[in-house]
PDB file of N, CA and C in Angstrom:
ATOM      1  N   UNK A   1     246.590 157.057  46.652  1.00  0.00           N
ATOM      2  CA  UNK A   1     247.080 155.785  47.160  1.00  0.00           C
ATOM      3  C   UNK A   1     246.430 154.654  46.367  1.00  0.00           C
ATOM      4  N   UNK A   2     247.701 153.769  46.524  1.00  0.00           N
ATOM      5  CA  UNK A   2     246.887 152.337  45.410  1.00  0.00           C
ATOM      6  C   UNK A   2     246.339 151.360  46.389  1.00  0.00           C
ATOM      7  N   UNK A   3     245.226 150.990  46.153  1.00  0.00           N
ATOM      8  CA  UNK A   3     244.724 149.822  47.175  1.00  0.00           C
ATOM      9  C   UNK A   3     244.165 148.568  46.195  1.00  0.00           C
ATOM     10  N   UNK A   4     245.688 147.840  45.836  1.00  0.00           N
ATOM     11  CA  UNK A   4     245.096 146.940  44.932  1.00  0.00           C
ATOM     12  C   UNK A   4     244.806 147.176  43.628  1.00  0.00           C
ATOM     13  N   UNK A   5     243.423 146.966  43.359  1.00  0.00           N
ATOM     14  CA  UNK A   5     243.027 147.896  41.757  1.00  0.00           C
ATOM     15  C   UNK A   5     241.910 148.797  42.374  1.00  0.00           C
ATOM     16  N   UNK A   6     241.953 149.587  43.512  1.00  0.00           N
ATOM     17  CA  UNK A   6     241.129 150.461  43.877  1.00  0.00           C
ATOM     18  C   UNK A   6     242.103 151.685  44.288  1.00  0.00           C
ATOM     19  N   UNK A   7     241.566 152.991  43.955  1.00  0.00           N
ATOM     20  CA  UNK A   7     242.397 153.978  44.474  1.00  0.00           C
ATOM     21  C   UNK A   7     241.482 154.791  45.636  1.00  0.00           C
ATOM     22  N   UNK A   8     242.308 155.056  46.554  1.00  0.00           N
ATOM     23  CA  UNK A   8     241.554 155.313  47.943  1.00  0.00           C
ATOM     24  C   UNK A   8     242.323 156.980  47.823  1.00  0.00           C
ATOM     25  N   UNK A   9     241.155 158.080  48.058  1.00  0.00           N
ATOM     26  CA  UNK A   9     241.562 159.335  48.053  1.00  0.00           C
ATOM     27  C   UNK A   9     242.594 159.722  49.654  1.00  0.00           C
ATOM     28  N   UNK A  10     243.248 160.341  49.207  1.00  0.00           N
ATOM     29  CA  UNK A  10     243.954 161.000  50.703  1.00  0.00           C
ATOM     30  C   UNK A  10     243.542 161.439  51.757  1.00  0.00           C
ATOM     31  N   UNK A  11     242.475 162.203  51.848  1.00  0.00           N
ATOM     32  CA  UNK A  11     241.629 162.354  52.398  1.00  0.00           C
ATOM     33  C   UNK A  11     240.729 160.867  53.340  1.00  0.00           C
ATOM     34  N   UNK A  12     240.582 160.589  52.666  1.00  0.00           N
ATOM     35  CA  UNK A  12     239.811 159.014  53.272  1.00  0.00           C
ATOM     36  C   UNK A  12     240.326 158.368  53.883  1.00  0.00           C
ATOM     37  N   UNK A  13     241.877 158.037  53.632  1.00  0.00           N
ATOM     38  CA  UNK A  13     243.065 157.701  54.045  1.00  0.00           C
ATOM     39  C   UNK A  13     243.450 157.541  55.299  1.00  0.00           C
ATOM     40  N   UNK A  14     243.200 159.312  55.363  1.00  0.00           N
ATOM     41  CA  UNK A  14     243.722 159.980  56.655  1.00  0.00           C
ATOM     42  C   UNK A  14     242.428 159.840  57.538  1.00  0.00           C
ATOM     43  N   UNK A  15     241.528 159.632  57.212  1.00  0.00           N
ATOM     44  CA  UNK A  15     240.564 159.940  58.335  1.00  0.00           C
ATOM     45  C   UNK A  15     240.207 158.314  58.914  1.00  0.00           C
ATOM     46  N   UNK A  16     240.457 157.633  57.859  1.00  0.00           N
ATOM     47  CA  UNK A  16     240.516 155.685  58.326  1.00  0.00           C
ATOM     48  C   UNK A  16     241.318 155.777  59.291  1.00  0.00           C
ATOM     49  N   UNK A  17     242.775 156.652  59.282  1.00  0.00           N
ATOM     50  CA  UNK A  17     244.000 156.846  60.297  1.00  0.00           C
ATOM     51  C   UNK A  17     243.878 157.274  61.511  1.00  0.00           C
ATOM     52  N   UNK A  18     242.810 158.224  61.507  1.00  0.00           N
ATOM     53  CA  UNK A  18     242.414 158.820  62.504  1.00  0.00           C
ATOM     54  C   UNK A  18     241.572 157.934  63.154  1.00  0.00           C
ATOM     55  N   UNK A  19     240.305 157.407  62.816  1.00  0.00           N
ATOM     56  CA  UNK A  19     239.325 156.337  63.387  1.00  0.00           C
ATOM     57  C   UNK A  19     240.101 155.403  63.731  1.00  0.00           C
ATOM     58  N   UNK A  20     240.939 154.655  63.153  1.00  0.00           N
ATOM     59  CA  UNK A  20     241.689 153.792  63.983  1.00  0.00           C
ATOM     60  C   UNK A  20     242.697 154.122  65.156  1.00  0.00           C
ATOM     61  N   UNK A  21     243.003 155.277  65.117  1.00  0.00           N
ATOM     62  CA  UNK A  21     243.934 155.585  65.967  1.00  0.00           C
ATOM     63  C   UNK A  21     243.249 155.600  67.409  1.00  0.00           C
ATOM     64  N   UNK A  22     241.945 156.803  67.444  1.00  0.00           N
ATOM     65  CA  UNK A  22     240.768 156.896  68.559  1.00  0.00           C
ATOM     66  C   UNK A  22     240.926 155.858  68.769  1.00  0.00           C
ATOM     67  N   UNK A  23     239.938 154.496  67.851  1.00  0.00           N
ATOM     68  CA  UNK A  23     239.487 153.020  68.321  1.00  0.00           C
ATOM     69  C   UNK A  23     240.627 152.753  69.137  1.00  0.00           C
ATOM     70  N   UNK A  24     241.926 152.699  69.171  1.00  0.00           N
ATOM     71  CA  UNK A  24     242.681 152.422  69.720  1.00  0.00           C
ATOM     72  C   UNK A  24     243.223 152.521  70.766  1.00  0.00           C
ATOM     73  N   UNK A  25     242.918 154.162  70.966  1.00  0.00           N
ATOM     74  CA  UNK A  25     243.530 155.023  72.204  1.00  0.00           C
ATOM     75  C   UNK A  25     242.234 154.512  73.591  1.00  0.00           C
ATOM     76  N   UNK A  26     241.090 153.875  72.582  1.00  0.00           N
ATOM     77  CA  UNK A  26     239.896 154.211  73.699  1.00  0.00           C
ATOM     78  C   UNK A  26     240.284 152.343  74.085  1.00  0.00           C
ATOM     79  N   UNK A  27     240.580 151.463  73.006  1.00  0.00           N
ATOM     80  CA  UNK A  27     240.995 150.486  73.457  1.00  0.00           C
ATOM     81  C   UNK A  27     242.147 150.711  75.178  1.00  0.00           C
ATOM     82  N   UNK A  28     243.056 151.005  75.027  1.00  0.00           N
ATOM     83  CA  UNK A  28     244.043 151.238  75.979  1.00  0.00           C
ATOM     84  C   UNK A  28     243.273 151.866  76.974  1.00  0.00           C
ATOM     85  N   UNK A  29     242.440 152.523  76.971  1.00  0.00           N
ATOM     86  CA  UNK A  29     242.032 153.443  78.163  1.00  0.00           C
ATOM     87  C   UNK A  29     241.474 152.901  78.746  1.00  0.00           C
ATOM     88  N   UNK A  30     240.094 151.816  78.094  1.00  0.00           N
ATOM     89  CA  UNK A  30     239.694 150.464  78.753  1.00  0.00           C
ATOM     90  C   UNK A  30     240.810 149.497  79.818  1.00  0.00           C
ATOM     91  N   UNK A  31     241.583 149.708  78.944  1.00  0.00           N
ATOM     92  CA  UNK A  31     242.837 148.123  79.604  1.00  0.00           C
ATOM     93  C   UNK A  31     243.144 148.895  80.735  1.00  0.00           C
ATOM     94  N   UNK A  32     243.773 150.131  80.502  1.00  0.00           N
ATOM     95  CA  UNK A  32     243.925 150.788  81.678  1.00  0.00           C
ATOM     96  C   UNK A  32     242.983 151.174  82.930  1.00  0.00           C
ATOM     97  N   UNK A  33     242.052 151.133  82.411  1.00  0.00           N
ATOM     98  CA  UNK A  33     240.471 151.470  83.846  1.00  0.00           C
ATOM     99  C   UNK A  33     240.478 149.884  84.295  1.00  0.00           C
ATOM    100  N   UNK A  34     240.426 149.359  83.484  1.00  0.00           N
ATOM    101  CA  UNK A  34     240.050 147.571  84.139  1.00  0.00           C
ATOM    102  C   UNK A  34     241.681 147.397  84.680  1.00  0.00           C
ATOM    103  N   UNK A  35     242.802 147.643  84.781  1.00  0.00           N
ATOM    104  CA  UNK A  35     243.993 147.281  85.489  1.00  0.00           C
ATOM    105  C   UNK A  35     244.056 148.171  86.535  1.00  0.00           C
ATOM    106  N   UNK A  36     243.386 149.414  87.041  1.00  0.00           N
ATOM    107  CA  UNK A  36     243.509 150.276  87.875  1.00  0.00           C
ATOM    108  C   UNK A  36     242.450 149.914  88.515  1.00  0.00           C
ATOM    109  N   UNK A  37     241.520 149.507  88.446  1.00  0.00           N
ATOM    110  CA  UNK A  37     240.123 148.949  89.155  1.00  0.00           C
ATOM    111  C   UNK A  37     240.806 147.511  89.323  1.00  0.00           C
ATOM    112  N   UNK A  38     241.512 146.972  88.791  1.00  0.00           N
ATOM    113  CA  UNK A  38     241.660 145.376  89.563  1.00  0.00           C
ATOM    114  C   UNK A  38     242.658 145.494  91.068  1.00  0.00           C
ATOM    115  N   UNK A  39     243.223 146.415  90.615  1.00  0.00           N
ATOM    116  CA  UNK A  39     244.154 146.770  92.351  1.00  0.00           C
ATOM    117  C   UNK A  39     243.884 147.728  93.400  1.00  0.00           C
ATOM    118  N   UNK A  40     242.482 148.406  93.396  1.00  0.00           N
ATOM    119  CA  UNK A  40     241.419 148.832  93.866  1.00  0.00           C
ATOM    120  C   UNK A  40     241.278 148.135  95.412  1.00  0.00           C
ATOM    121  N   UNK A  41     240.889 148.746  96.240  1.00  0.00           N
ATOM    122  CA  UNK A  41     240.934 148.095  97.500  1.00  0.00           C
ATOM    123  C   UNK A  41     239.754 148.085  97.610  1.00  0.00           C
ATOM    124  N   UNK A  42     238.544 148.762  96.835  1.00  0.00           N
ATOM    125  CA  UNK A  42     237.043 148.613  96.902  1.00  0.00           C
ATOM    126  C   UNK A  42     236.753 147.346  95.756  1.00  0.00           C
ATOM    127  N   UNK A  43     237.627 147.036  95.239  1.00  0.00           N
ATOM    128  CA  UNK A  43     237.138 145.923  94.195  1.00  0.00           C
ATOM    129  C   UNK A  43     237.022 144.615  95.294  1.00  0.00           C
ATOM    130  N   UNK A  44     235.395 144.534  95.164  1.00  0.00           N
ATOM    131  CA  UNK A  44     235.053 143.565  95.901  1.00  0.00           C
ATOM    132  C   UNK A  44     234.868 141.689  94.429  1.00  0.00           C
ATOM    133  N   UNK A  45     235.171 140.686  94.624  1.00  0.00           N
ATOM    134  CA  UNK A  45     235.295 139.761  94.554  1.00  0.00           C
ATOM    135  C   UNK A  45     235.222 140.455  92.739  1.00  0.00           C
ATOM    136  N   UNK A  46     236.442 140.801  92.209  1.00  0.00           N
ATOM    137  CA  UNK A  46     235.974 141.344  90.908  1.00  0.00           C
ATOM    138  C   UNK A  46     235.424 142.505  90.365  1.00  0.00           C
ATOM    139  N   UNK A  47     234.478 143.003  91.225  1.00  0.00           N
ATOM    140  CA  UNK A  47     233.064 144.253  91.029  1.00  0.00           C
ATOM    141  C   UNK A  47     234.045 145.330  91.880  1.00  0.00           C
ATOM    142  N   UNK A  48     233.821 146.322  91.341  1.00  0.00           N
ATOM    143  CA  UNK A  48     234.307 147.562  92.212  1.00  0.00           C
ATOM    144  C   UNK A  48     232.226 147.797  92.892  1.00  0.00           C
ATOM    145  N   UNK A  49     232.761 147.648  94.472  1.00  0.00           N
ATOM    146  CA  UNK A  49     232.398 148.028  95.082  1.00  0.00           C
ATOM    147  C   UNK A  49     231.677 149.357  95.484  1.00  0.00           C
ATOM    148  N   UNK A  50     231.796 150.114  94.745  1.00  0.00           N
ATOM    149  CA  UNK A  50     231.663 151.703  94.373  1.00  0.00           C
ATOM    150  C   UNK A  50     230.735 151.827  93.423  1.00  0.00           C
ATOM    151  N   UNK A  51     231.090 151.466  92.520  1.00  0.00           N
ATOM    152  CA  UNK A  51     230.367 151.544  90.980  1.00  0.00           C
ATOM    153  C   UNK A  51     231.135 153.144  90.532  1.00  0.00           C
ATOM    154  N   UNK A  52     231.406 152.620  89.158  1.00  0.00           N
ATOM    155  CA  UNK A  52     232.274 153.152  88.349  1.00  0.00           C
ATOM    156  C   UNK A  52     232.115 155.106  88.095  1.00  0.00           C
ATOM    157  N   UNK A  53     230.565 155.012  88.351  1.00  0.00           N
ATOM    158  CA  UNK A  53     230.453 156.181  87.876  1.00  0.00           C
ATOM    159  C   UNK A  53     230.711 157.288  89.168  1.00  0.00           C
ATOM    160  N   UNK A  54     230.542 156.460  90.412  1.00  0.00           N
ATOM    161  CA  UNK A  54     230.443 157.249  91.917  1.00  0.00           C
ATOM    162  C   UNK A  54     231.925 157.255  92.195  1.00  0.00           C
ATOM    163  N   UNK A  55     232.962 156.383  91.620  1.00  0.00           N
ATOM    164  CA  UNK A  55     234.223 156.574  92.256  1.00  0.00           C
ATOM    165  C   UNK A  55     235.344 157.917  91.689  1.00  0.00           C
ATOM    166  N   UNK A  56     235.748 158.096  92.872  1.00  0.00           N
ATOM    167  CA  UNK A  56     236.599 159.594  92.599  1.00  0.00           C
ATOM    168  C   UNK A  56     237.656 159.152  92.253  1.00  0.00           C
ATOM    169  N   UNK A  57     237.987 158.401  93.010  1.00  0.00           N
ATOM    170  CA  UNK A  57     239.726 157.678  92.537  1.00  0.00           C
ATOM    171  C   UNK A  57     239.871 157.795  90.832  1.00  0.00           C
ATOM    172  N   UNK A  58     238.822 156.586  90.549  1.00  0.00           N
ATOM    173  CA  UNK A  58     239.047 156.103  88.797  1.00  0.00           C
ATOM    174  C   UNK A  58     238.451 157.369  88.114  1.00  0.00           C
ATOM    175  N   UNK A  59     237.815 158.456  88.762  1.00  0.00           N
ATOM    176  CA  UNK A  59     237.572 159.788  87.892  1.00  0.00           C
ATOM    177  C   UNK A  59     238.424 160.320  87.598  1.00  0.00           C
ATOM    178  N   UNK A  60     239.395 160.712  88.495  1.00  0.00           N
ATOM    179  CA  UNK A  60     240.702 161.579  88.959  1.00  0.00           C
ATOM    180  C   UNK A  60     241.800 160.463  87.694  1.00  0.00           C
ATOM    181  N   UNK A  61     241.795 159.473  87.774  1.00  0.00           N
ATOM    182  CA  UNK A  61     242.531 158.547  86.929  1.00  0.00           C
ATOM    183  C   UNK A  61     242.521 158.495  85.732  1.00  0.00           C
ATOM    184  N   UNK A  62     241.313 158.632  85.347  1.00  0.00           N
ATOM    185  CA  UNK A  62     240.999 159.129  83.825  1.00  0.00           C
ATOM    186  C   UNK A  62     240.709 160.177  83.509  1.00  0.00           C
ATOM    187  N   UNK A  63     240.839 161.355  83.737  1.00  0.00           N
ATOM    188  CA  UNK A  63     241.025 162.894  83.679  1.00  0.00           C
ATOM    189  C   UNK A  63     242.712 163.077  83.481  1.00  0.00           C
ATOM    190  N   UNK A  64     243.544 161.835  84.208  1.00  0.00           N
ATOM    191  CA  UNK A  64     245.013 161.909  84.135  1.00  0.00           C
ATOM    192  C   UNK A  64     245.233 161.510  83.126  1.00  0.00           C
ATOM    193  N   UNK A  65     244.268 160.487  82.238  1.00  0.00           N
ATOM    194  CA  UNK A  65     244.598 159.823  81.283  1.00  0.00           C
ATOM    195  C   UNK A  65     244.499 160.799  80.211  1.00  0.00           C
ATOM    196  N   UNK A  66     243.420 161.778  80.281  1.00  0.00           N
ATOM    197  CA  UNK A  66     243.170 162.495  79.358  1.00  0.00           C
ATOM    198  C   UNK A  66     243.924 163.860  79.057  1.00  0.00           C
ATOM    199  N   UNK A  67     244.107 164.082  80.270  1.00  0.00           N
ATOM    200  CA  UNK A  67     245.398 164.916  80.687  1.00  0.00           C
ATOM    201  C   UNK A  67     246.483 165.028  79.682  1.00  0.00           C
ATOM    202  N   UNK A  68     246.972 163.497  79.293  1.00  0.00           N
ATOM    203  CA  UNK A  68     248.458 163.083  79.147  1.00  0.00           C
ATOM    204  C   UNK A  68     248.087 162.932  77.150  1.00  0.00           C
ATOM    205  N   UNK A  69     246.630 162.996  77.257  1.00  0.00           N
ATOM    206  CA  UNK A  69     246.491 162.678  75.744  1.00  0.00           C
ATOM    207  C   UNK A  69     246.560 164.263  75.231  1.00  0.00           C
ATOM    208  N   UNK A  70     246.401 165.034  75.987  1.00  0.00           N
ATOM    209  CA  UNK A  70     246.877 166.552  75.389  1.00  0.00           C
ATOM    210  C   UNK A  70     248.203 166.950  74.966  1.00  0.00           C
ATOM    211  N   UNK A  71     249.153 166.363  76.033  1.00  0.00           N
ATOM    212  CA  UNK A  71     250.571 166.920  76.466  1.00  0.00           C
ATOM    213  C   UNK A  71     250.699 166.057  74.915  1.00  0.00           C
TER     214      UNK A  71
END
């Protein structure tokens, strides 16, 4: 591949493709935990009420998420 007056191997390419893709997927998974925690009936004034790591709901939610990144 031509990058300009630099040539970038295929290999390198693909794996920039890949790192961005993750960065990305983990972007969305964020947006998605913070939009599923904002309609939360334990989200107290903003704060989930629970704390993130004790709640089953948003566990079960992102196990679905991860779920769907297999299929």
């Amino acid at each position: 591949m031509n990058n300009g007056d630099r040539m970038v191997d295929a290999s390198i390419a693909y794996t920039a493709i890949d790192i961005a893709e993750q960065e990305a997927e983990e972007r969305m998974r964020q947006k998605a935990v913070k939009a599923y925690c904002s309609d939360c009936c334990c989200t107290v004034v903003g704060t989930c009420g629970i704390g993130a790591d004790d709640c089953v709901a948003l566990r079960n939610f992102i196990q679905k998420l991860k779920d769907n990144e297999i299929d």
